[in-house]
N, C-alpha and C. Protein backbone atom coordinates (compact mmCIF):
# COMPACT_ATOMS: atom_id res chain seq x y z
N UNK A 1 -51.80 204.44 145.96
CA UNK A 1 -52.43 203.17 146.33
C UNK A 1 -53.93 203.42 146.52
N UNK A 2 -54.36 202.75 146.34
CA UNK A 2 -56.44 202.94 146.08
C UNK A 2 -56.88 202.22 147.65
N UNK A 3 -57.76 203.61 148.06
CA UNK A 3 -58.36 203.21 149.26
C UNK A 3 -59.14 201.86 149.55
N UNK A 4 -58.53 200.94 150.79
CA UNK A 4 -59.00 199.80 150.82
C UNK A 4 -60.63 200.00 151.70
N UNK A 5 -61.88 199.32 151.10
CA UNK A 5 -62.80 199.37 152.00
C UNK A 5 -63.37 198.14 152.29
N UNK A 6 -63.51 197.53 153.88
CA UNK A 6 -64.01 196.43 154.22
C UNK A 6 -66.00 196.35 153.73
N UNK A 7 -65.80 195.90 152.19
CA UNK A 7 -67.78 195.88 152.12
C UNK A 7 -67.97 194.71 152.72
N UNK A 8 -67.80 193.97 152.69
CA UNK A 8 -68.31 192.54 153.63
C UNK A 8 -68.70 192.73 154.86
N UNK A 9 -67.93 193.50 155.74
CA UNK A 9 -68.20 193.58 157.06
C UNK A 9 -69.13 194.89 157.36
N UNK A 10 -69.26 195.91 156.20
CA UNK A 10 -70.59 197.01 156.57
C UNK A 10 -71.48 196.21 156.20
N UNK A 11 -71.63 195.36 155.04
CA UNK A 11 -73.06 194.81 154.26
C UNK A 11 -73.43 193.81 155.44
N UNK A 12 -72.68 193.11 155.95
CA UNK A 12 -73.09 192.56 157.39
C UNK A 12 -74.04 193.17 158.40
N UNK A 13 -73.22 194.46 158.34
CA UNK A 13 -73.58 195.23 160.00
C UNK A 13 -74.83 195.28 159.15
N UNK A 14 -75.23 196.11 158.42
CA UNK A 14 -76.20 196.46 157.42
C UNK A 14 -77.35 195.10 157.46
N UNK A 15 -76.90 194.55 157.06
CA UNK A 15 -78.06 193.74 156.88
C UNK A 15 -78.22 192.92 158.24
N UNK A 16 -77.96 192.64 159.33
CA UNK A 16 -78.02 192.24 161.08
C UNK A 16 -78.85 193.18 161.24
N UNK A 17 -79.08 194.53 161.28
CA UNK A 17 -79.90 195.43 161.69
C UNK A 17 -81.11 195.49 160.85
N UNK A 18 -80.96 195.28 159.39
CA UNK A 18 -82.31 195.24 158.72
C UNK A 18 -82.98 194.02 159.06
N UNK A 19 -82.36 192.87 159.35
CA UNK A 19 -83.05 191.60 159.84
C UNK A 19 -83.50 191.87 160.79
N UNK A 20 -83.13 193.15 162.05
CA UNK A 20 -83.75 192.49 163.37
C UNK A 20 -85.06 193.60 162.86
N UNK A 21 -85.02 194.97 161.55
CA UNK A 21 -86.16 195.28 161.80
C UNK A 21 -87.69 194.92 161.09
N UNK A 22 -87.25 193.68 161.03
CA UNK A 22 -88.11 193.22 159.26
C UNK A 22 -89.23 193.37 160.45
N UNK A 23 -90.75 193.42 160.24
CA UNK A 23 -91.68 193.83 160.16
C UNK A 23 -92.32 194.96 160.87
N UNK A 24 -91.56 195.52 161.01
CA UNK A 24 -91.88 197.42 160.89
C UNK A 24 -92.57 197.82 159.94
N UNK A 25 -93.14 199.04 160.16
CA UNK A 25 -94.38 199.49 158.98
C UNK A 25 -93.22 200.64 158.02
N UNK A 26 -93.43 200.26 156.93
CA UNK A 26 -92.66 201.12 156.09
C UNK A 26 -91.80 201.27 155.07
N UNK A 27 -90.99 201.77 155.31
CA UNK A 27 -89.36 202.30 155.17
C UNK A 27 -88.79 201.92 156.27
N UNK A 28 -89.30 202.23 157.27
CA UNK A 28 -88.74 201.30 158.63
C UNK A 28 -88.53 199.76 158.65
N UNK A 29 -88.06 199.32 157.69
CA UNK A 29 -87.67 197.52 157.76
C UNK A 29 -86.91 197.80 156.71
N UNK A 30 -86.59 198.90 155.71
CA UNK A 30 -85.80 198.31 154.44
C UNK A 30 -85.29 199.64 154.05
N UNK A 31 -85.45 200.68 154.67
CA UNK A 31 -84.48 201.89 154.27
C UNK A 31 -83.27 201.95 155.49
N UNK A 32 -82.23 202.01 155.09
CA UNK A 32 -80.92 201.64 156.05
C UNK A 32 -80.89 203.07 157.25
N UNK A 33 -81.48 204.08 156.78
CA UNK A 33 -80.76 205.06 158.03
C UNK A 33 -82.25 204.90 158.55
N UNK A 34 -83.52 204.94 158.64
CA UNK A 34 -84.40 205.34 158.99
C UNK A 34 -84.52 203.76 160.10
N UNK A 35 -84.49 202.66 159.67
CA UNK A 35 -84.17 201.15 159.82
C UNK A 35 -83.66 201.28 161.24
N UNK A 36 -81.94 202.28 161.12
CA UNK A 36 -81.18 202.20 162.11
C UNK A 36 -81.54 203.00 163.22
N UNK A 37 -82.17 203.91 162.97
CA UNK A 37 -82.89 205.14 163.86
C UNK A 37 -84.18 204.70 164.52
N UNK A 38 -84.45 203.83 164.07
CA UNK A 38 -85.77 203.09 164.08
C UNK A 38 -85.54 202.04 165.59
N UNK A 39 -84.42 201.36 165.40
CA UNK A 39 -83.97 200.34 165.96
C UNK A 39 -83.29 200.87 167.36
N UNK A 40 -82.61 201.83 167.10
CA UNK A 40 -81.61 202.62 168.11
C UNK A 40 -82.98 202.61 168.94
N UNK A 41 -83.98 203.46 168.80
CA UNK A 41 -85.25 204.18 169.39
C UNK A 41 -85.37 203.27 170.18
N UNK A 42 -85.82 201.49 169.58
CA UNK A 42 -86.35 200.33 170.32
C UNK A 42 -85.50 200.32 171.60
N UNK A 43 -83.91 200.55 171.17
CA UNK A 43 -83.26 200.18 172.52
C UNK A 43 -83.74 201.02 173.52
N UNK A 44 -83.82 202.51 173.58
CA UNK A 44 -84.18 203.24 174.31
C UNK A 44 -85.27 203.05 175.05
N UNK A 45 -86.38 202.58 174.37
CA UNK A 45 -87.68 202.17 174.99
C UNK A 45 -87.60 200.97 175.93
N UNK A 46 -86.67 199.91 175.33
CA UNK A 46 -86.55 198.74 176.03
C UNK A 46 -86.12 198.90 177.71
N UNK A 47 -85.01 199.86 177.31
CA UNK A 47 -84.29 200.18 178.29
C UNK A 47 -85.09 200.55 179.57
N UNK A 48 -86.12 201.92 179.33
CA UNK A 48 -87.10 202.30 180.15
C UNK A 48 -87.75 201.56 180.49
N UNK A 49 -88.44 201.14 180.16
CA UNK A 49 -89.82 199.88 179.72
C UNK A 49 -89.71 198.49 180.79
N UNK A 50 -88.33 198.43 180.25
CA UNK A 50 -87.46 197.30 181.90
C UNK A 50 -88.07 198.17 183.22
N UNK A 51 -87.81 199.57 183.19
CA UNK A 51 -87.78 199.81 184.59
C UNK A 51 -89.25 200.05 185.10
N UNK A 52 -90.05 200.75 183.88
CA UNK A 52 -91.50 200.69 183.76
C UNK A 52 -92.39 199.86 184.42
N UNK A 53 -92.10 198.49 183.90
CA UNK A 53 -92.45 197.08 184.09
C UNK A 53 -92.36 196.33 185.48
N UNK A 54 -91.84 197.10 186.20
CA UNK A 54 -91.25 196.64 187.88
C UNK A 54 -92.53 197.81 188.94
N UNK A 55 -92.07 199.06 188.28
CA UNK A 55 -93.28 200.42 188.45
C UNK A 55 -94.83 199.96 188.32
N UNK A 56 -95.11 199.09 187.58
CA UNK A 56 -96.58 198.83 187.40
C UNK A 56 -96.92 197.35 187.81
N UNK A 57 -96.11 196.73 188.09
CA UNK A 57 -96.48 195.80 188.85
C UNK A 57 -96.27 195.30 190.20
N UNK A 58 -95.70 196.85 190.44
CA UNK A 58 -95.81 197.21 192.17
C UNK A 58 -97.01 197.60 192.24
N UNK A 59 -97.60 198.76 191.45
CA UNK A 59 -99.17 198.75 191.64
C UNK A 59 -100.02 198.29 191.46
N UNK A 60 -99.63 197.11 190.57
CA UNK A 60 -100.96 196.00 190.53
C UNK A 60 -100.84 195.30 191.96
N UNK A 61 -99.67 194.71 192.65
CA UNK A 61 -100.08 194.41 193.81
C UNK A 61 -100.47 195.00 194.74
N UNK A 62 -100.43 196.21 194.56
CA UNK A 62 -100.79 196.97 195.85
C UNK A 62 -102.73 197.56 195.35
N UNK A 63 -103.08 197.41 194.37
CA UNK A 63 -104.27 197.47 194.49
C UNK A 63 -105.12 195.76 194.63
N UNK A 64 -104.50 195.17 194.02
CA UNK A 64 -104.53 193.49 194.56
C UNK A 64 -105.05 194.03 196.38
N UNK A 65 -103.90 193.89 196.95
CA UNK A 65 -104.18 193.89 198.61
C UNK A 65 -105.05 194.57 199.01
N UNK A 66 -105.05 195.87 198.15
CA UNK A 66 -105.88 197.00 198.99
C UNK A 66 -107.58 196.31 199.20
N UNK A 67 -107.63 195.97 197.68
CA UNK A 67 -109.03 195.34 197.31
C UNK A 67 -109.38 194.04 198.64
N UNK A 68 -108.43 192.89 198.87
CA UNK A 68 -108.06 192.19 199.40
C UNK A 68 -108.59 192.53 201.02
N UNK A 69 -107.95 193.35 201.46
CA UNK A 69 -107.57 194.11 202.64
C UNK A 69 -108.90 194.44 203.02
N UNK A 70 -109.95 195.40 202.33
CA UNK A 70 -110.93 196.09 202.27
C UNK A 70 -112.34 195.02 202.56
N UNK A 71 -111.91 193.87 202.15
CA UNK A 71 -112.72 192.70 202.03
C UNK A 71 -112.77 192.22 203.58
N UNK A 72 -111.95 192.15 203.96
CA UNK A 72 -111.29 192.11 205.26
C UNK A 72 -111.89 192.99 206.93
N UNK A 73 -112.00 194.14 206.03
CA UNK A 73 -112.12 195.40 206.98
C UNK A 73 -111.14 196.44 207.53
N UNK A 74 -110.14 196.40 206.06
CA UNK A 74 -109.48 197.05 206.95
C UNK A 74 -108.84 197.58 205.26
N UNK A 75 -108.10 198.67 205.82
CA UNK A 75 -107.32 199.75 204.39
C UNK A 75 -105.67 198.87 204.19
N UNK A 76 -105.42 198.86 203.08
CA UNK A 76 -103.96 198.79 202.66
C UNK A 76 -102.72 198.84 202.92
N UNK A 77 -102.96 200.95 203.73
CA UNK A 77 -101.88 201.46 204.60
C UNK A 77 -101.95 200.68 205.93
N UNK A 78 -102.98 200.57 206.91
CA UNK A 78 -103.70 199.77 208.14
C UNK A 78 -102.63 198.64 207.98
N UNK A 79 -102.77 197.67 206.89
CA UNK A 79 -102.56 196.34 206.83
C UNK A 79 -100.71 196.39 206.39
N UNK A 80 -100.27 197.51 205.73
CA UNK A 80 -99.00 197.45 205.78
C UNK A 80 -98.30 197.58 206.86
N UNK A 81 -98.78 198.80 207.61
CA UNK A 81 -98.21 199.25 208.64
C UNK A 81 -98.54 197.97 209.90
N UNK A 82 -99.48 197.63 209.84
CA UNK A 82 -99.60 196.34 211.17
C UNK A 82 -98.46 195.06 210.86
N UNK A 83 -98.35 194.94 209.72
CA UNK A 83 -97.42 193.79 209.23
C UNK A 83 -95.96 194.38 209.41
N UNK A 84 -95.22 195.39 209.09
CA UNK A 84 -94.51 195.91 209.75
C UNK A 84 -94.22 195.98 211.05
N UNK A 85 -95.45 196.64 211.65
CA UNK A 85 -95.46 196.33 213.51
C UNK A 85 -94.98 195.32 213.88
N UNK A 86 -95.78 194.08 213.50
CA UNK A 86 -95.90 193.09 214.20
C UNK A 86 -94.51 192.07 213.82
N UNK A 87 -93.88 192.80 212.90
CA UNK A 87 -92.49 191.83 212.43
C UNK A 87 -92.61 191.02 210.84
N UNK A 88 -93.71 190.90 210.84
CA UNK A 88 -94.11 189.94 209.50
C UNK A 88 -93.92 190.72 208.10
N UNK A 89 -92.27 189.91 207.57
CA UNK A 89 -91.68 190.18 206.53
C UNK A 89 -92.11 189.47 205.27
N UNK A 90 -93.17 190.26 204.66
CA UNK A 90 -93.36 189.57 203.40
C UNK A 90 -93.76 190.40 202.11
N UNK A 91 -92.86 190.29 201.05
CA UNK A 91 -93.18 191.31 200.06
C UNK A 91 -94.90 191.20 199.47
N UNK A 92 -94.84 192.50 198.86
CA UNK A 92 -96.36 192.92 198.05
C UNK A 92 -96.56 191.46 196.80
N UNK A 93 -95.45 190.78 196.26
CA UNK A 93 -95.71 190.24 195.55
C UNK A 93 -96.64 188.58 195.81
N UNK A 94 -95.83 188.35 197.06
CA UNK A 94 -96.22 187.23 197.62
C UNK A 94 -97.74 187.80 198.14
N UNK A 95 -97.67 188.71 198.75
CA UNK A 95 -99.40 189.14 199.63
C UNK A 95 -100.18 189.32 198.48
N UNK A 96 -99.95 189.55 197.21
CA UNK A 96 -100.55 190.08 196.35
C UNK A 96 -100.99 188.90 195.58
N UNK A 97 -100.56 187.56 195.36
CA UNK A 97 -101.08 186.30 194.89
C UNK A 97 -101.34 185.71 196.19
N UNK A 98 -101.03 185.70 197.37
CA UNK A 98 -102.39 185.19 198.52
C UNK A 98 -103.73 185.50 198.33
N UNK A 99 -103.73 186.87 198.23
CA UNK A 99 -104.91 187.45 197.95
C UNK A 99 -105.76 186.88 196.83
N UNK A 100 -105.27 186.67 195.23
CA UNK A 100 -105.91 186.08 194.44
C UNK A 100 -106.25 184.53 194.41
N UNK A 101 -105.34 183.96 194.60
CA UNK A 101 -104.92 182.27 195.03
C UNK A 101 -105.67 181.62 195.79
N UNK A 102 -105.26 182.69 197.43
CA UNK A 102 -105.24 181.32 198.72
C UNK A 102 -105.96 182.56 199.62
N UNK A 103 -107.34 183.05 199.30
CA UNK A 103 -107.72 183.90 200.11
C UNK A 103 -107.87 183.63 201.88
N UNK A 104 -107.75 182.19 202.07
CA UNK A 104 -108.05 182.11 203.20
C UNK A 104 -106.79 182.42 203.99
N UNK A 105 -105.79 182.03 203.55
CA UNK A 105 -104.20 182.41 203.74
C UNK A 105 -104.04 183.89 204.39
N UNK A 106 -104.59 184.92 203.64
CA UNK A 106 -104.41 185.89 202.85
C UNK A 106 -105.44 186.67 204.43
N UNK A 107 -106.28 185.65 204.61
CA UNK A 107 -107.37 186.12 205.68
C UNK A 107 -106.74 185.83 206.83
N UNK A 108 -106.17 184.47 207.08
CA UNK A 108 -105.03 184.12 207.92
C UNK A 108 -104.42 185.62 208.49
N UNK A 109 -103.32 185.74 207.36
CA UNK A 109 -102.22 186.47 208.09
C UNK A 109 -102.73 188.06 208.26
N UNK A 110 -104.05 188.78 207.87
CA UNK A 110 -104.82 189.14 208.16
C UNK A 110 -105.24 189.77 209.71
N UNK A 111 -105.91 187.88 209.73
CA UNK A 111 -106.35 187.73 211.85
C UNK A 111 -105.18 188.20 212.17
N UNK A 112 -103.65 187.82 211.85
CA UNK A 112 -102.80 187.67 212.87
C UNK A 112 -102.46 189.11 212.99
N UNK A 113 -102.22 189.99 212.30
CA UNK A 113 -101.91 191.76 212.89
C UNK A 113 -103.09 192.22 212.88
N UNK A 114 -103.96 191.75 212.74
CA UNK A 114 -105.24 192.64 213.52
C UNK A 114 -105.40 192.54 214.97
């Protein structure tokens, strides 16, 4: 009996992956193994890149405040640690668009742990 092979469903897989890599520089959009190696890679990066992306925009707020803070008279660590002290629960993200936004806010909560 003659080996049965599903081509419909590889030329599928095959071509789903060359679609997602159409404008890649190369051989990378239209050679099938390099295409797939190509693509695999993206996931990997994506993957990191998610966690990357959380990593650097913790430090944009925290040089946000520091800058913020300094304007103020006072350092970053100073202004974390007093907000801590004093009870006042509020993430870097929120202090970090006071600062750009609503400086007076920002000067507000400021007065209050100084």
């Amino acid at each position: 009996m003659p080996r049965s092979v599903n081509h419909v469903a590889s030329r599928a897989k095959r071509k789903r992956i060359l679609k997602l890599t159409r404008g890649y520089y190369g051989a990378r959009k239209n050679v099938w193994t390099v295409a797939k190696n190509t693509w695999e890679k993206g996931l990997t990066y994506a993957f990191r890149d998610r966690r990357n992306k959380k990593r650097s925009f913790r430090a944009l707020w925290i040089q946000r405040i520091n800058a913020a803070a300094r304007q103020e008279g006072m350092s970053y660590s100073r202004l974390m640690g007093a907000l801590h002290a004093k009870g006042i629960e509020i993430n870097r993200k929120v202090l970090a668009d006071l600062a750009m936004n609503h400086p007076e806010a920002f000067k507000a909560i400021v007065d209050k742990v100084k």
